[in-house]
Protein backbone atom coordinates (compact mmCIF):
# COMPACT_ATOMS: atom_id res chain seq x y z
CA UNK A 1 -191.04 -34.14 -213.69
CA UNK A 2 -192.42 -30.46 -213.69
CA UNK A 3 -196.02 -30.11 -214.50
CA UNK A 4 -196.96 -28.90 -218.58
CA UNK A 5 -199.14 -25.71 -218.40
CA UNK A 6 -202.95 -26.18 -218.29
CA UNK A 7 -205.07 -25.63 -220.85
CA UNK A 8 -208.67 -23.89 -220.17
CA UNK A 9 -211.47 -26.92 -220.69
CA UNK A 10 -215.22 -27.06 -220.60
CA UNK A 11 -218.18 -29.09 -219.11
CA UNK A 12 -221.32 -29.83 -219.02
CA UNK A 13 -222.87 -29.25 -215.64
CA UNK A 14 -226.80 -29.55 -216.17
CA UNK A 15 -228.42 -29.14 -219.80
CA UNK A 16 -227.66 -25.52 -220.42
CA UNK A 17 -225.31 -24.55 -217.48
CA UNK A 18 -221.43 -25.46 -218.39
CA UNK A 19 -218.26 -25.04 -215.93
CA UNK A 20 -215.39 -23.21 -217.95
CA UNK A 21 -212.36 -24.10 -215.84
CA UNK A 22 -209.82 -21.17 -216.94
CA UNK A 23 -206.32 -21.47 -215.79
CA UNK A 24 -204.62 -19.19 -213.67
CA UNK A 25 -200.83 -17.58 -213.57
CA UNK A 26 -201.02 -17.35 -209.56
CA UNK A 27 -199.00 -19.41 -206.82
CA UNK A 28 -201.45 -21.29 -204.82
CA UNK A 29 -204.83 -20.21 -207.21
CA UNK A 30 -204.20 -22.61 -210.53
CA UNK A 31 -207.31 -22.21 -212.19
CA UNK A 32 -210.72 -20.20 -211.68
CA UNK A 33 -214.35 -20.65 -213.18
CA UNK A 34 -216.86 -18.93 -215.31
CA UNK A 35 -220.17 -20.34 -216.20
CA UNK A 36 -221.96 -20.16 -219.19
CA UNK A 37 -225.82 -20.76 -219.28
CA UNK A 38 -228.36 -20.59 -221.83
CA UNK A 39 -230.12 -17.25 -222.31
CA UNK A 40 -232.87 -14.95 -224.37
CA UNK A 41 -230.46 -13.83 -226.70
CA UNK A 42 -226.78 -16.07 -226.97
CA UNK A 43 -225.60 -17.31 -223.40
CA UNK A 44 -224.93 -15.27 -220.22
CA UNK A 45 -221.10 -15.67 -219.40
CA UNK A 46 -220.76 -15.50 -215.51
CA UNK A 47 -217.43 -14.04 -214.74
CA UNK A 48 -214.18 -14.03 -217.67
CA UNK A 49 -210.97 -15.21 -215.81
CA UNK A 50 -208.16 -13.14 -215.76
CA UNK A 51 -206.27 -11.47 -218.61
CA UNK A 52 -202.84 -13.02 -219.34
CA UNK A 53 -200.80 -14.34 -222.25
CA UNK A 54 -202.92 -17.03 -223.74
CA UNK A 55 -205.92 -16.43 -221.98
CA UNK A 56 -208.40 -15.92 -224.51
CA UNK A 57 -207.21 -18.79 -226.08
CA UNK A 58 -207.98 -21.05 -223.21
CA UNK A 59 -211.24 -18.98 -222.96
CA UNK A 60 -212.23 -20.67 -226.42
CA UNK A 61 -210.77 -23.60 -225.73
CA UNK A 62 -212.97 -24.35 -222.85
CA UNK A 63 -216.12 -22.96 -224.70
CA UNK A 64 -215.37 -25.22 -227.96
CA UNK A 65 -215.84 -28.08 -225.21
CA UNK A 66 -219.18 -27.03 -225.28
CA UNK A 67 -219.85 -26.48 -228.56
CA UNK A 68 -220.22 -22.55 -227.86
CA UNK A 69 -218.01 -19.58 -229.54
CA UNK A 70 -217.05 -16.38 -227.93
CA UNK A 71 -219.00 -14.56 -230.49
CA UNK A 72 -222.16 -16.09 -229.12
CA UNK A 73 -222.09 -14.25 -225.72
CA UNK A 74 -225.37 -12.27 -225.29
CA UNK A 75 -224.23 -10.86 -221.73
CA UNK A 76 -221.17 -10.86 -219.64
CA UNK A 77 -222.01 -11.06 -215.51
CA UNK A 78 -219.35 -10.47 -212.95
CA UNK A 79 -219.90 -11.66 -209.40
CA UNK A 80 -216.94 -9.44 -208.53
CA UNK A 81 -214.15 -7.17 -209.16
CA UNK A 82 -211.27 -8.99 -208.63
CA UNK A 83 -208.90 -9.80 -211.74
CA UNK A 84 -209.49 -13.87 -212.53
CA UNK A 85 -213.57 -12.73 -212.41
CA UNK A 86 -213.44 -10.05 -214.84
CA UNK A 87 -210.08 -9.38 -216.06
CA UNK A 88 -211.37 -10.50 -219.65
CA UNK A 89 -214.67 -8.22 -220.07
CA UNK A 90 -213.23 -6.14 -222.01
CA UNK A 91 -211.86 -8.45 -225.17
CA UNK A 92 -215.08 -10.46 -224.79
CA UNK A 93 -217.40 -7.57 -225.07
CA UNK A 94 -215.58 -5.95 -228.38
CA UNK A 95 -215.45 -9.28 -230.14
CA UNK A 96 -219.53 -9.97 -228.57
CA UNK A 97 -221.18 -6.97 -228.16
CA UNK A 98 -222.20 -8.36 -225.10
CA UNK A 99 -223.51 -5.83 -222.10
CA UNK A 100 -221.73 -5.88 -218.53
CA UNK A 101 -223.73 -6.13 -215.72
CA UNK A 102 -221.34 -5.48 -212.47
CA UNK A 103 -221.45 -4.07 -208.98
CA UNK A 104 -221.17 -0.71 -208.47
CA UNK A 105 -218.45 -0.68 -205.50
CA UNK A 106 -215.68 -1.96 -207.41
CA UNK A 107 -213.22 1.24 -206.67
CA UNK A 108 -210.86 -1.44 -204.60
CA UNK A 109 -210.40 -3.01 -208.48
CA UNK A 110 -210.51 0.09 -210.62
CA UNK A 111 -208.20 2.48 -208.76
CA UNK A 112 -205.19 0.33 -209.54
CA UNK A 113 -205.83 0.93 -213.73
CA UNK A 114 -207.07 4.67 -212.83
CA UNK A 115 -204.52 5.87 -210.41
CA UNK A 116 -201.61 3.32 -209.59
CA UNK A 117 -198.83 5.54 -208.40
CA UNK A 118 -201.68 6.55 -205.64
CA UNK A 119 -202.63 2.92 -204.97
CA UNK A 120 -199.27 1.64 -205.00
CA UNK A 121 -198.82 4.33 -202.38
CA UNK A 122 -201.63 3.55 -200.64
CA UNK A 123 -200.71 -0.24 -200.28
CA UNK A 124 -197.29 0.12 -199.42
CA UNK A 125 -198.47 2.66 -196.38
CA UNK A 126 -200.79 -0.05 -195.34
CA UNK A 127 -197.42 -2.40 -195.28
CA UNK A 128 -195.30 0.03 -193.53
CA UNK A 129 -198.28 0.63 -191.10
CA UNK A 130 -198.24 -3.08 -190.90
CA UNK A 131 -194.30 -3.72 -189.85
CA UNK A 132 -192.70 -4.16 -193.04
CA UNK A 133 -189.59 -3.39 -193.83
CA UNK A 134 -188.66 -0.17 -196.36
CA UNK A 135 -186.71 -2.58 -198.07
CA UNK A 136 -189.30 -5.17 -198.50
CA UNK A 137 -191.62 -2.26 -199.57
CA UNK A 138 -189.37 -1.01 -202.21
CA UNK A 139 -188.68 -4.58 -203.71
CA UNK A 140 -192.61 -4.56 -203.16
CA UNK A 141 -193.23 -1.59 -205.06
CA UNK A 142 -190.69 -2.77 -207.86
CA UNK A 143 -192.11 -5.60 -209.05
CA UNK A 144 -195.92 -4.44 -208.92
CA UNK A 145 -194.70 -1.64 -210.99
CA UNK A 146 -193.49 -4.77 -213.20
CA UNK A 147 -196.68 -7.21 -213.16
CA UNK A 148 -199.74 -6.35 -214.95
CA UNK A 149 -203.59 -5.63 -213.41
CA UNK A 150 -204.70 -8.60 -215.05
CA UNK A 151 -207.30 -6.59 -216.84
CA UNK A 152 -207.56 -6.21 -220.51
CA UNK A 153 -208.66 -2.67 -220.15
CA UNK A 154 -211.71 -1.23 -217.75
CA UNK A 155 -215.39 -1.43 -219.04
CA UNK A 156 -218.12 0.34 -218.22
CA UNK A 157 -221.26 -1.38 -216.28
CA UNK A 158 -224.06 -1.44 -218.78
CA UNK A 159 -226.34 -2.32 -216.01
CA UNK A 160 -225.34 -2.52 -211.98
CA UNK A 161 -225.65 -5.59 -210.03
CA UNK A 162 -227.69 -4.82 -206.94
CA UNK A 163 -229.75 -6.59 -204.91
CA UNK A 164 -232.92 -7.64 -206.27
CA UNK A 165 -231.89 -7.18 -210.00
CA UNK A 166 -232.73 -10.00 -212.38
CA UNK A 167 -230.33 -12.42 -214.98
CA UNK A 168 -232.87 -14.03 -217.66
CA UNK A 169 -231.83 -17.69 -218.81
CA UNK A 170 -232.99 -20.83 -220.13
CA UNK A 171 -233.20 -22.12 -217.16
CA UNK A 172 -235.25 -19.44 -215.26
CA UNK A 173 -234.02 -16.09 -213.57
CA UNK A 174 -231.31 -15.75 -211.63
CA UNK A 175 -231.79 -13.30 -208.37
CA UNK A 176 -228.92 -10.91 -207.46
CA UNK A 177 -227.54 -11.26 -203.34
CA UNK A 178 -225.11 -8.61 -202.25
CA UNK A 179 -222.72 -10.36 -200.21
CA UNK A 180 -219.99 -7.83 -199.77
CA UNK A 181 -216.73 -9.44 -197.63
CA UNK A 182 -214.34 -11.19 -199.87
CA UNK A 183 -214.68 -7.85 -201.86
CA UNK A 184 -217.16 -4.95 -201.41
CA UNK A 185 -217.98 -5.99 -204.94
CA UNK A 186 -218.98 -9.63 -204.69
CA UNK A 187 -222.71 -10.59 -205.50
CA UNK A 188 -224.21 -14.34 -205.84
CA UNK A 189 -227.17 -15.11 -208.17
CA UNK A 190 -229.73 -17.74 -206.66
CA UNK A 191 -232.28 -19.60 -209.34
CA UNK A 192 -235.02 -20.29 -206.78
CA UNK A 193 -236.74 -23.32 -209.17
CA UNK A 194 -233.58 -25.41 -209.77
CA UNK A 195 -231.87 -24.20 -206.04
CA UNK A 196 -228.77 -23.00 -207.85
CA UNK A 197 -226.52 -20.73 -206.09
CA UNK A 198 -223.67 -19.01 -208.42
CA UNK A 199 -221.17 -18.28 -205.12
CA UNK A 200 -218.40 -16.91 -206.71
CA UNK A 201 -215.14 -16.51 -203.80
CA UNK A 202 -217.77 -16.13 -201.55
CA UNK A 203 -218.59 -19.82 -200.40
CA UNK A 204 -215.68 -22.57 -202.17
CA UNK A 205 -215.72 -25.85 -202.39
CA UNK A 206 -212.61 -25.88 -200.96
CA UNK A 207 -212.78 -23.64 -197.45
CA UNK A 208 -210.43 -20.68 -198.31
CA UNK A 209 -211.01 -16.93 -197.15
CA UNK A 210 -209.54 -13.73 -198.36
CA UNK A 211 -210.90 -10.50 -197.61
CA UNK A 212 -210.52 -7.09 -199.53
CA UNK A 213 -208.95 -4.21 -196.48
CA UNK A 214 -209.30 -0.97 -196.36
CA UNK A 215 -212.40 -0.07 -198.72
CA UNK A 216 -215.20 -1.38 -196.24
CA UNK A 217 -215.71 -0.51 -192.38
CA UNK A 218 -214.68 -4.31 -191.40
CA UNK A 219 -215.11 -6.75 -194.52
CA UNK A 220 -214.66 -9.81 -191.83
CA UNK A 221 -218.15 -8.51 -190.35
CA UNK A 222 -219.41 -8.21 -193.87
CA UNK A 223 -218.58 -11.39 -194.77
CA UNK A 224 -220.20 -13.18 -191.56
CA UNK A 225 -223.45 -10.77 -192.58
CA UNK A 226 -223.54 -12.09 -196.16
CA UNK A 227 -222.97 -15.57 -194.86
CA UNK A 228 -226.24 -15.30 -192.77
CA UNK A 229 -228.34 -13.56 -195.47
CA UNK A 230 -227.61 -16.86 -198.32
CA UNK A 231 -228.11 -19.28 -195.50
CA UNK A 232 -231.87 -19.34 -195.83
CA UNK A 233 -231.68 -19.91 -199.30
CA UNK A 234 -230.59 -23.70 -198.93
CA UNK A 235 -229.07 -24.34 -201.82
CA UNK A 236 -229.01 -28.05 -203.67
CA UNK A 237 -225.80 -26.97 -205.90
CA UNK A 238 -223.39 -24.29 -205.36
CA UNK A 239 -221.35 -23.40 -208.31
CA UNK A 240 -218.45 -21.22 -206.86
CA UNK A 241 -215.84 -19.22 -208.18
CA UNK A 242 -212.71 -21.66 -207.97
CA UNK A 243 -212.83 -25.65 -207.68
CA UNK A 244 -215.57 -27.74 -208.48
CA UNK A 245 -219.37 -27.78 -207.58
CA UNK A 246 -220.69 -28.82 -204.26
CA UNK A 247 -223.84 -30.23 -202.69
CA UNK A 248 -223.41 -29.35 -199.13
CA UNK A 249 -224.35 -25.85 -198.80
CA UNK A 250 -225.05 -25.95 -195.09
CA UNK A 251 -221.65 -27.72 -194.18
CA UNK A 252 -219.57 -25.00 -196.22
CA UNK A 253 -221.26 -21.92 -194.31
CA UNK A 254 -220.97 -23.68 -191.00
CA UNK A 255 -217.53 -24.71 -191.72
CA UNK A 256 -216.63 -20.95 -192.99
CA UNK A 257 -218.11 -19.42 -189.82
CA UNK A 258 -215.66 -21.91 -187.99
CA UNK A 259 -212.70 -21.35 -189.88
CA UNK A 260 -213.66 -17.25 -189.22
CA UNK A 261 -214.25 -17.88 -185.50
CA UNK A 262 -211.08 -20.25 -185.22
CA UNK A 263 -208.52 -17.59 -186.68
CA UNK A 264 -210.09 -14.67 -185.11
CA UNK A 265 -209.15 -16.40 -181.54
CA UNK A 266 -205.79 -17.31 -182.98
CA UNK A 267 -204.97 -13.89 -184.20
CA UNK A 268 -206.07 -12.27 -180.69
CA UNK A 269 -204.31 -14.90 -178.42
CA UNK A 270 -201.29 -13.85 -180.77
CA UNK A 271 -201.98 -10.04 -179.54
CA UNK A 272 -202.72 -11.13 -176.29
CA UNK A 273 -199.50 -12.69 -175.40
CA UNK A 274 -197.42 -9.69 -177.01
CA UNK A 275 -198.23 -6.77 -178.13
CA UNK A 276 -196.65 -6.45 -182.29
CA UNK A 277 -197.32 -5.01 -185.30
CA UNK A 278 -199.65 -7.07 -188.02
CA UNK A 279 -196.57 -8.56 -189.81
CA UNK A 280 -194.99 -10.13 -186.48
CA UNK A 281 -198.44 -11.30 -185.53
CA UNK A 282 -198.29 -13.33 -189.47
CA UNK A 283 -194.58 -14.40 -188.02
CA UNK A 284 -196.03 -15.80 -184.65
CA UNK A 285 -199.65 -17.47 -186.28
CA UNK A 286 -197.50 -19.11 -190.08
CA UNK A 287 -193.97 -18.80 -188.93
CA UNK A 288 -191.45 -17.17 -190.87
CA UNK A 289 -191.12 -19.75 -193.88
CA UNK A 290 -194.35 -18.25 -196.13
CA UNK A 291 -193.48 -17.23 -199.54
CA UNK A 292 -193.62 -13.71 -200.40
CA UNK A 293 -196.59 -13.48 -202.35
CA UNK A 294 -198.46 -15.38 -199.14
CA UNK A 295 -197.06 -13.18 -196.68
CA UNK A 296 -198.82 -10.56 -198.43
CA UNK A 297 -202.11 -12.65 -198.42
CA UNK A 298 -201.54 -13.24 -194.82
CA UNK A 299 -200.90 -10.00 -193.89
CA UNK A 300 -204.03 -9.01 -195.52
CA UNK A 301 -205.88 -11.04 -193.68
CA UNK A 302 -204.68 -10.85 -190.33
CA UNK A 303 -204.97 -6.73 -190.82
CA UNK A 304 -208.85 -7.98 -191.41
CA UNK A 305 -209.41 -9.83 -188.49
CA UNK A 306 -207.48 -7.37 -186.69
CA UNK A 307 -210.03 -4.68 -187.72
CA UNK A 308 -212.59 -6.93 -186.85
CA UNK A 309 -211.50 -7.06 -183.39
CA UNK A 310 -211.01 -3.37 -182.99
CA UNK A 311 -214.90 -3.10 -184.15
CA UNK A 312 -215.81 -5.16 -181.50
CA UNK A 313 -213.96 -3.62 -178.52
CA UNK A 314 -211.55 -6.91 -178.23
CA UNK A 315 -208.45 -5.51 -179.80
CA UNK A 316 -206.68 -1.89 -180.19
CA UNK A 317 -203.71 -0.42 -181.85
CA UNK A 318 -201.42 2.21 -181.25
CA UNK A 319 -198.59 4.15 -183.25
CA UNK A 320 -195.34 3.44 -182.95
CA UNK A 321 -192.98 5.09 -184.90
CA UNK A 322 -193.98 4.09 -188.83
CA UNK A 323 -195.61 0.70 -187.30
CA UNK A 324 -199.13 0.68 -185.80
CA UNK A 325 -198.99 -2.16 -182.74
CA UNK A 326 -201.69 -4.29 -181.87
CA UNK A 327 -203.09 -5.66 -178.77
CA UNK A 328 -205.64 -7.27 -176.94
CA UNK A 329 -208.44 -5.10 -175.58
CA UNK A 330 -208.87 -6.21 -171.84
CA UNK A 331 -210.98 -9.77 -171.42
CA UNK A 332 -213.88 -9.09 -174.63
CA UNK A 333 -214.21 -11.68 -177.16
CA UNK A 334 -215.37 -11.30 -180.99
């Protein structure tokens, strides 16, 4: 019997601090949070969900759990630039008047509203660099052309989420981490009192990476950096970006530095035993039964850990025709 559609639904996680679980239109993602805490002046929204048919609706739906309305946002906070986290600033912040506090590297979500002819360019080089097919690529290129940004429209940051800035609620302030690596845009926000930790994509509850290519030097690096600079924080409660909340703070950054350490030797045992190009190394790690849309993920990442690898001597690549191959650097590790 197939599954209805979800509905968007609200809780209560602490007095003043509610989960808004938001569905989701994406194969293997159903749902996303925001959060919405008590503040100075209405309550600070923590990330939007994504723009789709029937969004806002579930939006309100999940706030009228809570006895809140949309018109009652006093500030709208994005931990990062990816569509599900902000992809519903814009509506929000008309019907509001609500500022938009946001990172200011956010060019790997902006360029796609800005420019997309260039960054559907750009994307499908990376998969042709990466062993795709042209015909893939043009089917590729087809239906993004076809699918929406998931953003209502692109706002303006009314103030920038740095390091060090400050979110004002009722239940204290809220410190802002950079912790670039899932997306040169993510930040967390850590309430020192209470031992709250908003992680956004960057720690789950579930252990799940993705990482953002081509806008950072070698986001796998980044995101092993930002894991080390929230680890002193210990955390009591972790509200992340997708799934529920979780206790074990510790567990879920030793358990993501395994999971990063596991498929970086996978990925370069794949190079070392043959030389290919990023998409045959996906064939020879998932085999050759993934679904397009994760083939894409997993081509992302691999091309991540990849880079990774190059940065520290163990891998290299060279051109070959439209392809770039990949290989194992002599005997260094990661």
């Amino acid at each position: 019997m197939a599954r209805g559609r979800e509905i968007g639904r609200g809780e209560r996680v602490l007095p003043g601090l509610h989960r808004l679980r938001l569905p989701l239109p994406l194969e293997g993602v159903p749902h996303c949070n925001a959060w919405a805490i008590g503040g100075p002046r209405g309550f600070v929204l923590v990330d939007t969900g994504m723009h789709h048919p029937g969004s806002i609706a579930d939006l309100e739906r999940a706030l009228g759990d809570v006895g809140l309305a949309l018109e009652q946002v006093g500030l709208i906070v994005i931990t990062h630039a990816h569509n599900d986290h902000w992809g519903q600033a814009a509506p929000i912040q008309e019907r509001s008047g609500a500022e938009v506090w946001i990172h200011p590297d956010r060019r790997h979500a902006t360029a796609a509203v800005e420019d997309p002819e260039t960054t559907l360019e750009r994307r499908v080089e990376i998969g042709r660099l990466g062993g795709v097919s042209e015909a893939a690529l043009a089917h590729y290129a087809e239906r993004a052309r076809e699918t929406g940004t998931g953003l209502a429209a692109l706002v303006d940051a009314d103030r920038e989420l740095v390091a060090g800035v400050v979110v004002e609620t009722e239940l204290g302030p809220w410190t802002v981490f950079e912790t670039p690596g899932h997306a040169p845009s993510h930040v967390c926000l850590w309430q020192p009192e209470r031992r709250l930790l908003i992680s956004g994509d960057h720690l789950l509850g579930r252990i799940s990476l993705y990482f953002e290519y081509g806008y950072t030097p070698d986001p796998v690096g980044e995101f092993l950096s930002s894991l080390d600079l929230i680890e002193p924080l210990g955390a009591r409660l972790c509200l992340s970006g997708h799934g529920r909340t979780f206790t074990d703070f510790a567990g879920h950054i030793a358990a993501n530095r395994e999971l990063v350490g596991a498929n970086l030797a996978a990925v370069l045992g794949a190079a070392r035993a043959l030389p290919g190009t990023a998409l045959e190394l996906v064939a020879r790690l998932y085999g050759d039964s993934l679904s397009p849309v994760m083939v894409t993920w997993r081509l992302t990442e691999t091309l991540c850990y990849l880079r990774h690898l190059e940065v520290a001597g163990a891998a290299r690549r060279k051109r070959d025709g439209a392809a770039e191959l990949w290989s194992a650097s002599g005997s260094r590790q990661p």
